[in-house]
N, C-alpha and C. Protein backbone atom coordinates (compact mmCIF):
# COMPACT_ATOMS: atom_id res chain seq x y z
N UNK A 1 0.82 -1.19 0.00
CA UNK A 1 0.00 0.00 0.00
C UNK A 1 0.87 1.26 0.00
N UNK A 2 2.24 1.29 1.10
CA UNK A 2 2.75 2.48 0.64
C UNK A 2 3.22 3.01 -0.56
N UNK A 3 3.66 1.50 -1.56
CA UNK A 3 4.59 1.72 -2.89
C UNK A 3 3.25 2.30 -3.48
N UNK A 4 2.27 2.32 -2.95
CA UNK A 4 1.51 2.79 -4.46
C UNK A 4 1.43 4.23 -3.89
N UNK A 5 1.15 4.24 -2.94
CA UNK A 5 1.16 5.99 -2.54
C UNK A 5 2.17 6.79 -2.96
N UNK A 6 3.51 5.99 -3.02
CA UNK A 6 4.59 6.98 -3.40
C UNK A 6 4.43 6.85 -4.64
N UNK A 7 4.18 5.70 -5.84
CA UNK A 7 4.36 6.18 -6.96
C UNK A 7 3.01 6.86 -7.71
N UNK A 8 1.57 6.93 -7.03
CA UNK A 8 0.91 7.77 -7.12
C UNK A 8 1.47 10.05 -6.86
N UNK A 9 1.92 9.77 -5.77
CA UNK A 9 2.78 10.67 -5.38
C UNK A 9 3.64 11.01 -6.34
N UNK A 10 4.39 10.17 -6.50
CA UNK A 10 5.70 11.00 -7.69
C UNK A 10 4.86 11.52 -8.81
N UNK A 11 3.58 10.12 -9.50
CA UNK A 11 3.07 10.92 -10.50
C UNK A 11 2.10 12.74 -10.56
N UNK A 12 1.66 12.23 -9.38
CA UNK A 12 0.69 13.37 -9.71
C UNK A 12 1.51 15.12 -8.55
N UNK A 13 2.63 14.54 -8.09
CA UNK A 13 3.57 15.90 -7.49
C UNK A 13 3.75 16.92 -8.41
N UNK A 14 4.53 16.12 -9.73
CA UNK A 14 4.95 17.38 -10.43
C UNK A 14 3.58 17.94 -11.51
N UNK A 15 2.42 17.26 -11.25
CA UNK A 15 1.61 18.21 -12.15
C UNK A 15 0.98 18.72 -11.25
N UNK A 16 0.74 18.98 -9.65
CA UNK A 16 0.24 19.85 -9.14
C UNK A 16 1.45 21.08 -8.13
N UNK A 17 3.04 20.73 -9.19
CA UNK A 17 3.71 22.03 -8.90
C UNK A 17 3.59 22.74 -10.32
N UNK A 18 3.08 24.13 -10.02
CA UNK A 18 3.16 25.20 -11.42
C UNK A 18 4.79 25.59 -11.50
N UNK A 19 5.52 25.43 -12.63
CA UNK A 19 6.82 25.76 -12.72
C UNK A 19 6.56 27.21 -13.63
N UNK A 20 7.15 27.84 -13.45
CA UNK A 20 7.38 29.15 -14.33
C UNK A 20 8.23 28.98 -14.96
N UNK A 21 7.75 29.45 -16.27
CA UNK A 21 8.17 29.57 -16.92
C UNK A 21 8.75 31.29 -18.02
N UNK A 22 9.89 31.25 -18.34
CA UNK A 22 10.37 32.80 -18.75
C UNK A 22 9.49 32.68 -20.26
N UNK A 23 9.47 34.16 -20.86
CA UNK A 23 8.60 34.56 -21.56
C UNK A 23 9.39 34.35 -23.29
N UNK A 24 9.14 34.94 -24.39
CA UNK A 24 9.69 35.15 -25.21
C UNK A 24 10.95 35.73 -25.61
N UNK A 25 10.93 36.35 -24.37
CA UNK A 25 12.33 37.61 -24.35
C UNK A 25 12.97 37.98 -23.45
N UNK A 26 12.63 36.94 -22.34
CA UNK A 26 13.43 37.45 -21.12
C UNK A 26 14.69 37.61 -20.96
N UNK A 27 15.34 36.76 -21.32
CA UNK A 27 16.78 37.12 -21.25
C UNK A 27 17.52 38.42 -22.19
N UNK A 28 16.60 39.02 -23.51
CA UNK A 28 16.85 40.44 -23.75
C UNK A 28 16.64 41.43 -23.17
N UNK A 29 15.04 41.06 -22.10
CA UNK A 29 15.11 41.98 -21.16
C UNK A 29 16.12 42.04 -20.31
N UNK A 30 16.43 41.40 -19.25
CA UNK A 30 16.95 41.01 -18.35
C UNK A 30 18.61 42.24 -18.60
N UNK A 31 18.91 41.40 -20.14
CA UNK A 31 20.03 42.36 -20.68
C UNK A 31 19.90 43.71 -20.99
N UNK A 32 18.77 44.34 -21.24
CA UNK A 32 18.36 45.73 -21.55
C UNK A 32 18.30 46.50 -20.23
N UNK A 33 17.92 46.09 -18.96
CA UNK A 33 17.57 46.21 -17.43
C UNK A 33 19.17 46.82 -16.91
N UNK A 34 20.49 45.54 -17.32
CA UNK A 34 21.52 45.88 -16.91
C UNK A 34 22.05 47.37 -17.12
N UNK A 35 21.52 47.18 -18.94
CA UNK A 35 22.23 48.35 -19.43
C UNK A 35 21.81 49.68 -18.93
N UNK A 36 20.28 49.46 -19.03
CA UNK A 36 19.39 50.76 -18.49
C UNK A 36 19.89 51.14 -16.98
N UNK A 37 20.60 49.98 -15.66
CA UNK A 37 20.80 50.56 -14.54
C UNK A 37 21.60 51.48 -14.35
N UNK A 38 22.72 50.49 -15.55
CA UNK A 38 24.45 51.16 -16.03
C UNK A 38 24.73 52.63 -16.12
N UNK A 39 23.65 52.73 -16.85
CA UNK A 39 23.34 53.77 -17.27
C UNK A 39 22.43 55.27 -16.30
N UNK A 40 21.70 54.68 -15.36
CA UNK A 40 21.42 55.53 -14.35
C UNK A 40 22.81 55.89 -13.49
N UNK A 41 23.15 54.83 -12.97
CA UNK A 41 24.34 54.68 -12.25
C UNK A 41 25.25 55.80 -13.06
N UNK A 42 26.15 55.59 -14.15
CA UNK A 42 26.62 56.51 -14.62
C UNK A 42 26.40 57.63 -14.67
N UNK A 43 24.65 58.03 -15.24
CA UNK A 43 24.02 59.37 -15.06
C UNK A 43 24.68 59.97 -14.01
N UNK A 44 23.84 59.36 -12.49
CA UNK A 44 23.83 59.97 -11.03
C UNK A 44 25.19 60.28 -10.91
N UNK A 45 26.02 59.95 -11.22
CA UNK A 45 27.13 60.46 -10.57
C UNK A 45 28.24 61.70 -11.69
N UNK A 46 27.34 61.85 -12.65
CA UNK A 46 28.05 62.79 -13.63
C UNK A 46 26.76 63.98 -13.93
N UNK A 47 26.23 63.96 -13.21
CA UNK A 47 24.48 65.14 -13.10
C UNK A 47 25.11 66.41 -12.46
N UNK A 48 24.39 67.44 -13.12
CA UNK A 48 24.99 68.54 -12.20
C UNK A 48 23.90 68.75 -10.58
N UNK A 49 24.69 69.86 -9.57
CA UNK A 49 23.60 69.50 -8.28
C UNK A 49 23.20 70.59 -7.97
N UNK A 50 21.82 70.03 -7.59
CA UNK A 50 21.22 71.44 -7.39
C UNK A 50 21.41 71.67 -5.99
N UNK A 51 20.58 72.48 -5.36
CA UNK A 51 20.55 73.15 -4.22
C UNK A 51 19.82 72.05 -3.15
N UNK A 52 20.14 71.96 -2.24
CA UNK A 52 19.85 71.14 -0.74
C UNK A 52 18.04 71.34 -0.66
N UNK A 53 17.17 70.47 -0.44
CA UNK A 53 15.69 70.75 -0.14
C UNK A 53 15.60 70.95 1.99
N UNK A 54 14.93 71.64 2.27
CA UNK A 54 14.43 72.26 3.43
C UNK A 54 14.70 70.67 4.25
N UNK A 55 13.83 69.50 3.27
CA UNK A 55 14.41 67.94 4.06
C UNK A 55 15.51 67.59 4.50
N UNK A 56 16.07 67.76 2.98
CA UNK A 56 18.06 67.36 3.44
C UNK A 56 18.58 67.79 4.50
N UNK A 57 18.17 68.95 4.59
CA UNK A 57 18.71 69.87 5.73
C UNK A 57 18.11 69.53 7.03
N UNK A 58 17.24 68.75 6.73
CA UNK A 58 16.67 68.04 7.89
C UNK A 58 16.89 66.62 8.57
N UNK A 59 18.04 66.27 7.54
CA UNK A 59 18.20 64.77 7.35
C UNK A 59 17.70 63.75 7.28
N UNK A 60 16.77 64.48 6.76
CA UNK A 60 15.74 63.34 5.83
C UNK A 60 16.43 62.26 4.87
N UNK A 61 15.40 61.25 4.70
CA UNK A 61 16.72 60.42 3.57
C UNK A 61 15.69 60.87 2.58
N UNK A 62 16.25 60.36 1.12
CA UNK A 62 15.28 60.90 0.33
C UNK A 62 14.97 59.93 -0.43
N UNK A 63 13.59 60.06 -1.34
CA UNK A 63 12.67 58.95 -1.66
C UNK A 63 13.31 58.52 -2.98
N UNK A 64 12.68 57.71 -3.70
CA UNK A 64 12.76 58.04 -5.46
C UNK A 64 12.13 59.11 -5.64
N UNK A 65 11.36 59.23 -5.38
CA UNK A 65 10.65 60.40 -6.06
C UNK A 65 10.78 61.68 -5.83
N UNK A 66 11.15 62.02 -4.71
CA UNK A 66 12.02 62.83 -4.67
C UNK A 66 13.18 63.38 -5.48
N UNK A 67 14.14 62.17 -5.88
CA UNK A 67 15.21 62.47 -6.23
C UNK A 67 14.79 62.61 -7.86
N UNK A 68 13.72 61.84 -8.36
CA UNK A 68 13.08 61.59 -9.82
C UNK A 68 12.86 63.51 -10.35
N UNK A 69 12.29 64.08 -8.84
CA UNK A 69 11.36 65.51 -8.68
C UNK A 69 12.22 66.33 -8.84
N UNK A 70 13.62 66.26 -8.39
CA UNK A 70 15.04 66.79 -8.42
C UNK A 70 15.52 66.89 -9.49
N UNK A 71 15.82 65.67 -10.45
CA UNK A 71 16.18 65.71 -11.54
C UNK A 71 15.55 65.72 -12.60
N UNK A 72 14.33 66.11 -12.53
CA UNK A 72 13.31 66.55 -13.44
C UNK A 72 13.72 68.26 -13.50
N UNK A 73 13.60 68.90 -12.08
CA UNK A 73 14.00 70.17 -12.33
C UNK A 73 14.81 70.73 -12.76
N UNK A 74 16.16 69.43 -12.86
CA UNK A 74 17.50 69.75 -13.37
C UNK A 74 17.34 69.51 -15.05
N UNK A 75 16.28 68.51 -15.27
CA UNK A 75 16.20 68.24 -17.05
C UNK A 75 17.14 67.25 -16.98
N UNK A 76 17.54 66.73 -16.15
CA UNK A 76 17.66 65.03 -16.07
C UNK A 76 17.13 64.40 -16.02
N UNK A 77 17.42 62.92 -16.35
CA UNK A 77 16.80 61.53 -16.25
C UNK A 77 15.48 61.22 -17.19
N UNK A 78 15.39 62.17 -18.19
CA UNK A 78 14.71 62.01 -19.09
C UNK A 78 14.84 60.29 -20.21
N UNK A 79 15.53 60.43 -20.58
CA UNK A 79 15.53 59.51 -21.64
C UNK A 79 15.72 57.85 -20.39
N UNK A 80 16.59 57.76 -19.23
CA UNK A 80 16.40 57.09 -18.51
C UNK A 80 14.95 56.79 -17.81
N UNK A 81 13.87 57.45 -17.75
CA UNK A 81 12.43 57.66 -17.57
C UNK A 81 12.06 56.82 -19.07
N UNK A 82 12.41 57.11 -20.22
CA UNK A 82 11.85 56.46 -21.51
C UNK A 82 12.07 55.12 -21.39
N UNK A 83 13.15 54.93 -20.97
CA UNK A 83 14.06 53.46 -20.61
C UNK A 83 13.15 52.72 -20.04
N UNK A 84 12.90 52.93 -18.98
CA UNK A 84 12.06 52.33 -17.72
C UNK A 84 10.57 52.23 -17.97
N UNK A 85 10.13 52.97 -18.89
CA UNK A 85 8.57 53.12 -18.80
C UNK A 85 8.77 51.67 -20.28
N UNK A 86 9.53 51.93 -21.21
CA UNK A 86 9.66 50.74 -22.16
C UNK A 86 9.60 49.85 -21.64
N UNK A 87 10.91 49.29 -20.54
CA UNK A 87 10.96 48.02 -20.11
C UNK A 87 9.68 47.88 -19.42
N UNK A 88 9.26 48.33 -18.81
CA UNK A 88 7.57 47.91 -18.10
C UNK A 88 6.51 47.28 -19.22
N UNK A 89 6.80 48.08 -20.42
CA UNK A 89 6.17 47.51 -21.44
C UNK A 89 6.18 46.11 -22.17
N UNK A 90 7.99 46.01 -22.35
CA UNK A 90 8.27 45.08 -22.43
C UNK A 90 7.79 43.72 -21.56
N UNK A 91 8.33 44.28 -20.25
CA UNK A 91 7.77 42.75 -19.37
C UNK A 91 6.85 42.67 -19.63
N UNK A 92 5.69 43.64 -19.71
CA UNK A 92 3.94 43.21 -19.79
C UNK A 92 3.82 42.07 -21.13
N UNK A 93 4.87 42.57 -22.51
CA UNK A 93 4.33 41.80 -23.74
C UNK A 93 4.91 40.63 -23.33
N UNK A 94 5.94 40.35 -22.68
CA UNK A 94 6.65 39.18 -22.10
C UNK A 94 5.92 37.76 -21.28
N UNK A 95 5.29 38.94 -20.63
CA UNK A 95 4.19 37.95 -19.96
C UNK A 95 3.38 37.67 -20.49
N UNK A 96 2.76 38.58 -21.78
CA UNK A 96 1.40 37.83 -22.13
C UNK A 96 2.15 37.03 -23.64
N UNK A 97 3.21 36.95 -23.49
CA UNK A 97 3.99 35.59 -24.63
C UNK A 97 3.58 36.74 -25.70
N UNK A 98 4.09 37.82 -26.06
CA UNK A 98 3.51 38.73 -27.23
C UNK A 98 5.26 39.15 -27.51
N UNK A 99 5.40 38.14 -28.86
CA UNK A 99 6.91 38.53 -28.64
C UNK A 99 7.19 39.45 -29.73
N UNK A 100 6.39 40.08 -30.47
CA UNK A 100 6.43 41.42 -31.71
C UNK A 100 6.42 42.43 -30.63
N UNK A 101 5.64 42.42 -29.56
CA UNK A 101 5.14 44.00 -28.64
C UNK A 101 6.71 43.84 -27.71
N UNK A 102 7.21 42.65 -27.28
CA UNK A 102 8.12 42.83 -26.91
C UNK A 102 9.57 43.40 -27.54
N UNK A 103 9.90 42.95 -28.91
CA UNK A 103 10.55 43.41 -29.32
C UNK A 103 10.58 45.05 -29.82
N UNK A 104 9.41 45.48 -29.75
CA UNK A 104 9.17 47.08 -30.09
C UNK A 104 9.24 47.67 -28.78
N UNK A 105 9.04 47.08 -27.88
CA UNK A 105 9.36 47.87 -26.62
C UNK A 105 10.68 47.84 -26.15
N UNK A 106 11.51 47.05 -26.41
CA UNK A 106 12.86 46.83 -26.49
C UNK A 106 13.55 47.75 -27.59
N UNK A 107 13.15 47.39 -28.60
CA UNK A 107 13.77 48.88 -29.48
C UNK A 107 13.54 49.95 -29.00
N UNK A 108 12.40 50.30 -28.26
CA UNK A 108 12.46 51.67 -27.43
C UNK A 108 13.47 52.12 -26.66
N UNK A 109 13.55 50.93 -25.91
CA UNK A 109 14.79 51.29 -24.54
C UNK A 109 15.80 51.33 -25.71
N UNK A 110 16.62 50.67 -26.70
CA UNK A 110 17.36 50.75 -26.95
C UNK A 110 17.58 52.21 -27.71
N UNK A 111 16.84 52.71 -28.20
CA UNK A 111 16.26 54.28 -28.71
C UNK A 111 16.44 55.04 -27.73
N UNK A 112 16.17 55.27 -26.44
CA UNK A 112 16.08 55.79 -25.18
C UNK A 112 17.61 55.93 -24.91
N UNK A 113 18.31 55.14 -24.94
CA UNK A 113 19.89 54.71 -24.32
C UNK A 113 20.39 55.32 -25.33
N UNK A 114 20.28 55.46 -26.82
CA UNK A 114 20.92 55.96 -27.57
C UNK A 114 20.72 57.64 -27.70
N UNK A 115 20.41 58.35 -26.87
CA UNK A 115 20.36 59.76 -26.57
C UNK A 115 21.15 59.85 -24.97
């Protein structure tokens, strides 16, 4: 009686685990993500600076959005904003296995990076 439980068991284990599975393009995303961080990273530290907010001075830490609100006023992080709003796009066509919408959203970021 137990041998049948276990090989009932082995059979029906792996069809009631859901495995995930990656999309059409994940691994171009994945590679577009690096470049796009690379690329913030590089930004932030070659940006010009503005003036201290009433927070800083308060020692506040500061948010994203904050710092997004900062370098908006400076006319930074623009095309890095194009970057990011693509890849969101991307993952969405990724997930729904839409691998034409993925690849056009990927040419975006890559359009984005190239400014």
């Amino acid at each position: 009686m137990v041998h049948r439980l276990i090989l009932l068991g082995s059979v029906f284990l792996p069809l009631m685990i859901q495995q995930s599975q990656a999309g059409p393009c994940t691994q171009e995303i994945d590679g577009a993500q690096a470049q796009v961080d690379a690329r913030i990273d590089s930004a932030a530290g070659a940006g010009r600076a503005g003036p201290e907010s009433t927070a800083a001075l308060l020692r506040r830490q500061p948010t994203p959005a904050s710092i997004a609100a900062a370098e908006q006023k400076l006319g930074e992080g623009k095309p890095e904003e194009a970057a990011l709003a693509a890849l969101a796009r991307a993952r969405a066509a990724d997930a729904a296995g839409d691998r034409a919408g993925c690849d056009e959203a990927l040419a975006m970021v890559r359009k984005a990076l190239a400014h």
